[in-house]
C-alpha atoms as a PDB file:
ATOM      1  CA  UNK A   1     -14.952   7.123  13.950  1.00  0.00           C
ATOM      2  CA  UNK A   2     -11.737   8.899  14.669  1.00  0.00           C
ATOM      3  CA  UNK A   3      -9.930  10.622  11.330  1.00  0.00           C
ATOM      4  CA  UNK A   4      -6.739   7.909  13.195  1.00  0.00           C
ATOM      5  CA  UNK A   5      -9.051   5.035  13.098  1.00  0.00           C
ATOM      6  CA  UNK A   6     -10.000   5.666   9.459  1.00  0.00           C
ATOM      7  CA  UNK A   7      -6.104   5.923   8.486  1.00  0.00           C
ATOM      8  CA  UNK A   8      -5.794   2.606  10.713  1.00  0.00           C
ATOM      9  CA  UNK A   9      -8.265   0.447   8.453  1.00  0.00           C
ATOM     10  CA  UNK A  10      -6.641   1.927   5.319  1.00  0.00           C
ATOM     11  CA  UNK A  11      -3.285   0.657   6.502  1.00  0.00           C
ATOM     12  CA  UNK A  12      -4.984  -3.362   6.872  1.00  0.00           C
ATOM     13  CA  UNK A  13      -5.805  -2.528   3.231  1.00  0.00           C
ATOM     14  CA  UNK A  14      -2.634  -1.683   2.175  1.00  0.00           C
ATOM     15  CA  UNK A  15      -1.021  -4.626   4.181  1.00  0.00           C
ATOM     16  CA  UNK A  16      -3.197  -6.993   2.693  1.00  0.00           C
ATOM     17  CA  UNK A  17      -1.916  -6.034  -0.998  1.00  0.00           C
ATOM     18  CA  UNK A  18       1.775  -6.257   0.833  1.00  0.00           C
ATOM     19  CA  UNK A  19       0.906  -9.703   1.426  1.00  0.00           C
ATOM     20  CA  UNK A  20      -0.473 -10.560  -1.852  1.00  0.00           C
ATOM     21  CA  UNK A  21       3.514  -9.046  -2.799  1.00  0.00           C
ATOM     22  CA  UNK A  22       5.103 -11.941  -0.622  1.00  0.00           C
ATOM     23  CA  UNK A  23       2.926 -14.597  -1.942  1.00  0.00           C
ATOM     24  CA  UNK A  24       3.898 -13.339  -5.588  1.00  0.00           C
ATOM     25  CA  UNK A  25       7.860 -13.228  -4.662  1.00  0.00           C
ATOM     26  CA  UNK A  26       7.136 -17.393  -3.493  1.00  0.00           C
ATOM     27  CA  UNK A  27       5.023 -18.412  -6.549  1.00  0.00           C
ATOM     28  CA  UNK A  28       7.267 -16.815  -9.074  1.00  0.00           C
ATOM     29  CA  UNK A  29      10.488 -18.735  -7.005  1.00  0.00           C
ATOM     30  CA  UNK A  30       8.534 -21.745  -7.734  1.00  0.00           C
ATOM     31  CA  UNK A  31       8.422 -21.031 -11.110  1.00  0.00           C
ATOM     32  CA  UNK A  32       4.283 -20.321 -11.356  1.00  0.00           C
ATOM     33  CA  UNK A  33       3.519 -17.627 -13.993  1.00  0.00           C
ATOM     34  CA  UNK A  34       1.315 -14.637 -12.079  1.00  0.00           C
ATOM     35  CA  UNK A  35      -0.951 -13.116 -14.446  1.00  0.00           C
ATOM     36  CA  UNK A  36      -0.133  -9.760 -15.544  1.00  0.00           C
ATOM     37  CA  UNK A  37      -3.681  -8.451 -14.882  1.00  0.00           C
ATOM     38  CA  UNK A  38      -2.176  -8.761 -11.065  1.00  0.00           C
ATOM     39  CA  UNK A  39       0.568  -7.436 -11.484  1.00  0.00           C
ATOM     40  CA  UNK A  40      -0.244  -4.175 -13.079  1.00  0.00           C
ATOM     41  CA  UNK A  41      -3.045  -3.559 -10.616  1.00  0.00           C
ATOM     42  CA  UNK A  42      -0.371  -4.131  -7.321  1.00  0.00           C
ATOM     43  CA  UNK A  43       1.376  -1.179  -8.738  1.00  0.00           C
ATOM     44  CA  UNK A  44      -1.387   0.561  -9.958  1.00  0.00           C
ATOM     45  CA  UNK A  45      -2.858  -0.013  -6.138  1.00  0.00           C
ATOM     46  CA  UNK A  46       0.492   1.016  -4.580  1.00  0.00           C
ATOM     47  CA  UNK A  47       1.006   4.057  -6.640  1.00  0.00           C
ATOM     48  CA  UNK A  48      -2.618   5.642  -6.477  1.00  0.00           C
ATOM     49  CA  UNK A  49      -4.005   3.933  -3.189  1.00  0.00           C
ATOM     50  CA  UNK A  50      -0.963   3.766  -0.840  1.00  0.00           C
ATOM     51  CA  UNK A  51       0.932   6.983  -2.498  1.00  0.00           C
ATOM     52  CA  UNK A  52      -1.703   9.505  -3.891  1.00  0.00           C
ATOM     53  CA  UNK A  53      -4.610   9.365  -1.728  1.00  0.00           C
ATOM     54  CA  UNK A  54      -3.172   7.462   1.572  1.00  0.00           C
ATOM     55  CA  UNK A  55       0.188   9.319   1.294  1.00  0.00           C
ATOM     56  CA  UNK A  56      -1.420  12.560   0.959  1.00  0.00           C
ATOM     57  CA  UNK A  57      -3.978  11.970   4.153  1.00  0.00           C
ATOM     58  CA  UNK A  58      -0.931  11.601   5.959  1.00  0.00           C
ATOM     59  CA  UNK A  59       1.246  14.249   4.721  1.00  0.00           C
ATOM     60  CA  UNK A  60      -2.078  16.665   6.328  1.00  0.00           C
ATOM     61  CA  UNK A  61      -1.570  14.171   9.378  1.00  0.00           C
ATOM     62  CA  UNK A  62       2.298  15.021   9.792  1.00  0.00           C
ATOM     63  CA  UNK A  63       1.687  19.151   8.946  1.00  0.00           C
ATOM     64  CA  UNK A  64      -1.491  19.226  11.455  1.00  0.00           C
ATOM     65  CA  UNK A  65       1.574  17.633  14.145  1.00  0.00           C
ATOM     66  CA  UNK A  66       3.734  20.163  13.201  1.00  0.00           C
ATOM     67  CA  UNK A  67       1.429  22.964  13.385  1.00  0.00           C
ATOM     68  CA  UNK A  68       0.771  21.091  17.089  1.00  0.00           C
ATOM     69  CA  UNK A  69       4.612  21.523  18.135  1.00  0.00           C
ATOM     70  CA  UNK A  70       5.957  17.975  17.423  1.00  0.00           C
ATOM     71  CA  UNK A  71       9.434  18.993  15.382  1.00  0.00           C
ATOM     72  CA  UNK A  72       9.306  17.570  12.091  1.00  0.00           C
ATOM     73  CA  UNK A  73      12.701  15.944  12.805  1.00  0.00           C
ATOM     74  CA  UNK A  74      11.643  13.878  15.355  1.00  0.00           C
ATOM     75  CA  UNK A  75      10.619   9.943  15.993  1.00  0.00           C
ATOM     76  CA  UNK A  76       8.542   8.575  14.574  1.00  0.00           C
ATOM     77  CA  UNK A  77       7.966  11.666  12.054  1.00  0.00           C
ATOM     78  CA  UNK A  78      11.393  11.254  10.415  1.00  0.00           C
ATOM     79  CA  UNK A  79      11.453   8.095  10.147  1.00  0.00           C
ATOM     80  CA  UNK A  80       8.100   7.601   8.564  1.00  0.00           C
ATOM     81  CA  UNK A  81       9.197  10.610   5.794  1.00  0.00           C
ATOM     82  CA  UNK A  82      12.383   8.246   5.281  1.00  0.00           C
ATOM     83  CA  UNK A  83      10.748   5.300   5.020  1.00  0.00           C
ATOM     84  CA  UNK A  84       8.305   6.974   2.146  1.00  0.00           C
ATOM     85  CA  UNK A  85      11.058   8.103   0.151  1.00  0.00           C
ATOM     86  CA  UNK A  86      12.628   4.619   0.108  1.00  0.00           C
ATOM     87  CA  UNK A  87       8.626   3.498  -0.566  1.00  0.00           C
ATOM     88  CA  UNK A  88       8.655   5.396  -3.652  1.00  0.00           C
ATOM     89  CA  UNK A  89      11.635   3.665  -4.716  1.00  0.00           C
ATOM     90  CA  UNK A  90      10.351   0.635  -4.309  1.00  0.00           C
ATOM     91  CA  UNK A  91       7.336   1.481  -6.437  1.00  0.00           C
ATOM     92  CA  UNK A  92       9.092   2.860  -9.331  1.00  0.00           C
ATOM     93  CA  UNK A  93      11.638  -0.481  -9.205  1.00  0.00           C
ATOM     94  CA  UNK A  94       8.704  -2.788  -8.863  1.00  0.00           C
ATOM     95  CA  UNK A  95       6.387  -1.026 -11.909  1.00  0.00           C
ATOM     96  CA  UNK A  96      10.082  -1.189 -14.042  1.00  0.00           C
ATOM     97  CA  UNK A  97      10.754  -4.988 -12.601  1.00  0.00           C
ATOM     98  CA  UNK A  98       6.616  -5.419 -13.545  1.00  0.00           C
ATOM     99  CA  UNK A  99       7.031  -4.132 -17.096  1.00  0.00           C
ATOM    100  CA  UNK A 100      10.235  -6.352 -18.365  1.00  0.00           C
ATOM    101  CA  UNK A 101       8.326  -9.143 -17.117  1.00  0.00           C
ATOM    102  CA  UNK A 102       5.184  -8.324 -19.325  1.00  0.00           C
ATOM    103  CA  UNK A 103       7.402  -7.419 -22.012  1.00  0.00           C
ATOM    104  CA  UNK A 104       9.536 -10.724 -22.414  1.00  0.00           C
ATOM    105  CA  UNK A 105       5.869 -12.682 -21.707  1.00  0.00           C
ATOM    106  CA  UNK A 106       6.439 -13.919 -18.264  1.00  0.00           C
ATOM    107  CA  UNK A 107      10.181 -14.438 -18.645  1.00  0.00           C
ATOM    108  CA  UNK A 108      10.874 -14.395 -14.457  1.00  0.00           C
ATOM    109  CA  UNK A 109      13.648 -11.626 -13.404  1.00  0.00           C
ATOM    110  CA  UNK A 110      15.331 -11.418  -9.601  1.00  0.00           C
ATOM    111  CA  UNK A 111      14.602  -8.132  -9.734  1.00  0.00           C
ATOM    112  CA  UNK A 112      11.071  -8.586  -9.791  1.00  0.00           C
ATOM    113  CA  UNK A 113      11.241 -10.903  -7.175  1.00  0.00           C
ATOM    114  CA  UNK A 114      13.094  -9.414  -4.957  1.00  0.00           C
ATOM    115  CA  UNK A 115      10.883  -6.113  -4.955  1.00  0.00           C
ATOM    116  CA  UNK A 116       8.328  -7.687  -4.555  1.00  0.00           C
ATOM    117  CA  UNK A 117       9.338  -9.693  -1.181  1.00  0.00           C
ATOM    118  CA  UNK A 118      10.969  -5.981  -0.425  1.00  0.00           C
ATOM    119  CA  UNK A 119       7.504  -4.291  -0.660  1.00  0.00           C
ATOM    120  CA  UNK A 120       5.786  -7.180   1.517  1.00  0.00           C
ATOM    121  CA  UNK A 121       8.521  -7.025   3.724  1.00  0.00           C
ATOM    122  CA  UNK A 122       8.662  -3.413   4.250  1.00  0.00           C
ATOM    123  CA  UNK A 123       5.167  -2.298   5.169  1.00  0.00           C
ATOM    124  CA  UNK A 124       4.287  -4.353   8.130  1.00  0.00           C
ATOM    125  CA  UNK A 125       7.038  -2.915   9.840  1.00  0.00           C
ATOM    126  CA  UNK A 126       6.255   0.682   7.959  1.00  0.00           C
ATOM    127  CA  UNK A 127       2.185   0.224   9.564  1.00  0.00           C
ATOM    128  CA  UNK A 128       3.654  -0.814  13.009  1.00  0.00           C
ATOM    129  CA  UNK A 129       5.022   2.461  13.254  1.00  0.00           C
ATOM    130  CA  UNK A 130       2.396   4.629  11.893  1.00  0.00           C
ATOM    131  CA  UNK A 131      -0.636   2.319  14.116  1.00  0.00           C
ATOM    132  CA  UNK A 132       1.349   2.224  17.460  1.00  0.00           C
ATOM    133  CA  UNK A 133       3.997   5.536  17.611  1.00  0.00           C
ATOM    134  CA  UNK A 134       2.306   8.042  14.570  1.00  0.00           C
ATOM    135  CA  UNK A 135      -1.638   7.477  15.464  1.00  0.00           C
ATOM    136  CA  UNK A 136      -1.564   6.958  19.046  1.00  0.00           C
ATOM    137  CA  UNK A 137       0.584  10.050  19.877  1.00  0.00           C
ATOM    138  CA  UNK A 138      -1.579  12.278  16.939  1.00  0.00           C
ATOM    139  CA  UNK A 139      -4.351  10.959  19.583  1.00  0.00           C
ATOM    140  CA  UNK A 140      -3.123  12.088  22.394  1.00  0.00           C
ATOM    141  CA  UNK A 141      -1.763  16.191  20.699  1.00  0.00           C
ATOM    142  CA  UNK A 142      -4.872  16.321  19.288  1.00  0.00           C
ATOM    143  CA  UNK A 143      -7.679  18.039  20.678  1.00  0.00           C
ATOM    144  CA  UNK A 144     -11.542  17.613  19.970  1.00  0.00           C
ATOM    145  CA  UNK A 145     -10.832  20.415  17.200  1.00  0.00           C
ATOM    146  CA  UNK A 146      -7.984  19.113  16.137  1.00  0.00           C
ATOM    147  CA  UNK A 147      -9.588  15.905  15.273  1.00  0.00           C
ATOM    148  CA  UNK A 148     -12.228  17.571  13.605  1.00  0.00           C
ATOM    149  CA  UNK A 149      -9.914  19.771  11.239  1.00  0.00           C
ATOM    150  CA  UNK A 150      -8.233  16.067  10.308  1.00  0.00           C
ATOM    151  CA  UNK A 151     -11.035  14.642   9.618  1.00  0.00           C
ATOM    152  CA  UNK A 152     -12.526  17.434   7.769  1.00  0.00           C
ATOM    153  CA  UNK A 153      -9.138  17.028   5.252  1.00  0.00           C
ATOM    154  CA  UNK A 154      -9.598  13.270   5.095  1.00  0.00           C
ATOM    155  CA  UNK A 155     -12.938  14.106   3.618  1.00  0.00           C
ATOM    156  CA  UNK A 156     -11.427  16.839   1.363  1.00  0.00           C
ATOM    157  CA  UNK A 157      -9.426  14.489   0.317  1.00  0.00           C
ATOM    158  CA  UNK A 158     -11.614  11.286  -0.266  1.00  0.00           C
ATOM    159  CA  UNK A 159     -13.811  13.720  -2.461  1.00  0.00           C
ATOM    160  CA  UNK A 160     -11.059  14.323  -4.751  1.00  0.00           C
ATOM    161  CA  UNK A 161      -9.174  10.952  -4.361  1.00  0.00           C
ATOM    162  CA  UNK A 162     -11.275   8.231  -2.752  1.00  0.00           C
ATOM    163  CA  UNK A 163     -13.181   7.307  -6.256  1.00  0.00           C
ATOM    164  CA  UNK A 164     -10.208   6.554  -7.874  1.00  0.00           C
ATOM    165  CA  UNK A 165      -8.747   5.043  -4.717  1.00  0.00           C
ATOM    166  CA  UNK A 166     -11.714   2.706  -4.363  1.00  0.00           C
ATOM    167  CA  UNK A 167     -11.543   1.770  -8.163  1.00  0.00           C
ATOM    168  CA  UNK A 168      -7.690   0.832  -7.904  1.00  0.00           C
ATOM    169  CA  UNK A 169      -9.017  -1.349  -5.018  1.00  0.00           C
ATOM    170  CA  UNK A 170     -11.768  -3.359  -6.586  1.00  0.00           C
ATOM    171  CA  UNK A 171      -9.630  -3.435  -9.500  1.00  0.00           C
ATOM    172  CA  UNK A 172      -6.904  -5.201  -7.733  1.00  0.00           C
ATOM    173  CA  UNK A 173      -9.785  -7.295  -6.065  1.00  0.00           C
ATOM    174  CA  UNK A 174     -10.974  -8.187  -9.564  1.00  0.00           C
ATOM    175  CA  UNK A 175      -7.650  -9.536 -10.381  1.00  0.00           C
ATOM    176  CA  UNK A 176      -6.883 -11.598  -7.460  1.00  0.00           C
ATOM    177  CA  UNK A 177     -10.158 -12.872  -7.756  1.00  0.00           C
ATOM    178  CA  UNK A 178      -9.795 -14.130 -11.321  1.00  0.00           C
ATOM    179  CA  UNK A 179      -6.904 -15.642 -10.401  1.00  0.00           C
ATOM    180  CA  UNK A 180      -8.739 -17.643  -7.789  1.00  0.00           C
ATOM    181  CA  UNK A 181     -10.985 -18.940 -10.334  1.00  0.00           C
ATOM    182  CA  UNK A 182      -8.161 -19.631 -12.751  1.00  0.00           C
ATOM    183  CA  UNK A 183      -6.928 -21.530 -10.377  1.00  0.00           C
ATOM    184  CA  UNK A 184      -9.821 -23.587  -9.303  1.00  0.00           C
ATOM    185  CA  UNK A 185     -10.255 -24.503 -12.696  1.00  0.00           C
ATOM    186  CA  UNK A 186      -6.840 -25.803 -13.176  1.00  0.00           C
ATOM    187  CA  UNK A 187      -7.076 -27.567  -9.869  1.00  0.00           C
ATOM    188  CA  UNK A 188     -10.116 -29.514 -10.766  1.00  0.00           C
ATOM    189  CA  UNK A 189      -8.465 -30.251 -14.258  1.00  0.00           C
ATOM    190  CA  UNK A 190      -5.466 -31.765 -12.828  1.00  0.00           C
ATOM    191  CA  UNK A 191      -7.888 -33.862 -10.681  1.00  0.00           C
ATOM    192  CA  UNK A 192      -9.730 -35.105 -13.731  1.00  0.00           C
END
């Protein structure tokens, strides 16, 4: 598998959590209470999954395209360095938004809300442009060496990274999945 194609699955992770934002935003507008458990581990997912060990396969992805002659200033390279800056934003307003919410015991703030339809809203259009400008044109600067050295840092990387990464990830699995049950439970209750 490519070093691009490995950075291309880790993005339908990422979107997937994105999602899991949106359907937060509409449950909390409908006045359901979403466990904290899930909403500590969507930051804690963003911040160490997308940011830390994602972020940081990337950043080697953008210097490797430099080193290649693609100016750091141009499209989609800009852009995507833009768009990360505004991600980390987001973050930081969401894990905020995410604590007052804990701290009054579920008391529902627009802030919180509206991150969180922010975040789901921003990263499909964030992983359209890193899966169909970023990753196809890395595959076509690249040569078979290239590739290699990428891949070789993705690796570098996952060794000092990936564990956590992984954890945050079955963490945030965890907690959706409790939910699920939760809800199941209730479900069948109300049908009793």
């Amino acid at each position: 598998m490519k070093p691009t194609e490995v950075l291309e699955r880790e993005h339908q992770v990422i979107e997937q959590v994105a999602g899991a934002c949106g359907t937060c935003a509409a449950a909390l507008r409908k006045g359901v209470r979403i466990p904290f458990d899930i909403l500590r581990s969507t930051v804690a997912f963003l911040r160490v999954y997308g940011d830390q060990y994602h972020n940081q396969e990337e950043e080697r992805l953008f210097a490797l395209l430099r080193e290649k002659g693609v100016p750091a200033g141009s499209c989609p390279i800009a852009t995507l360095e833009h768009e990360k800056q505004k991600l980390a934003t987001m973050i930081d307003q969401l894990s905020a938004a995410v604590d007052i919410y804990i701290e009054s015991a579920g008391a529902v703030n627009a802030t919180l809300i509206d991150t969180l339809q922010a975040v789901a809203e921003f990263y499909p259009d964030h992983i359209w442009k890193e899966n169909y400008l970023l990753l196809p044109m890395a595959d076509k600067v690249f040569t078979e060496a290239d590739q290699q050295a990428l891949a070789q840092s993705l690796r570098t990387i996952d060794s000092d990274r990936g564990e956590a990464a992984r954890r945050i990830v079955e963490e945030f699995n965890a907690a959706i999945f409790q939910c699920s049950e939760s809800a199941s439970i209730w479900d069948q209750a109300a049908i009793a």
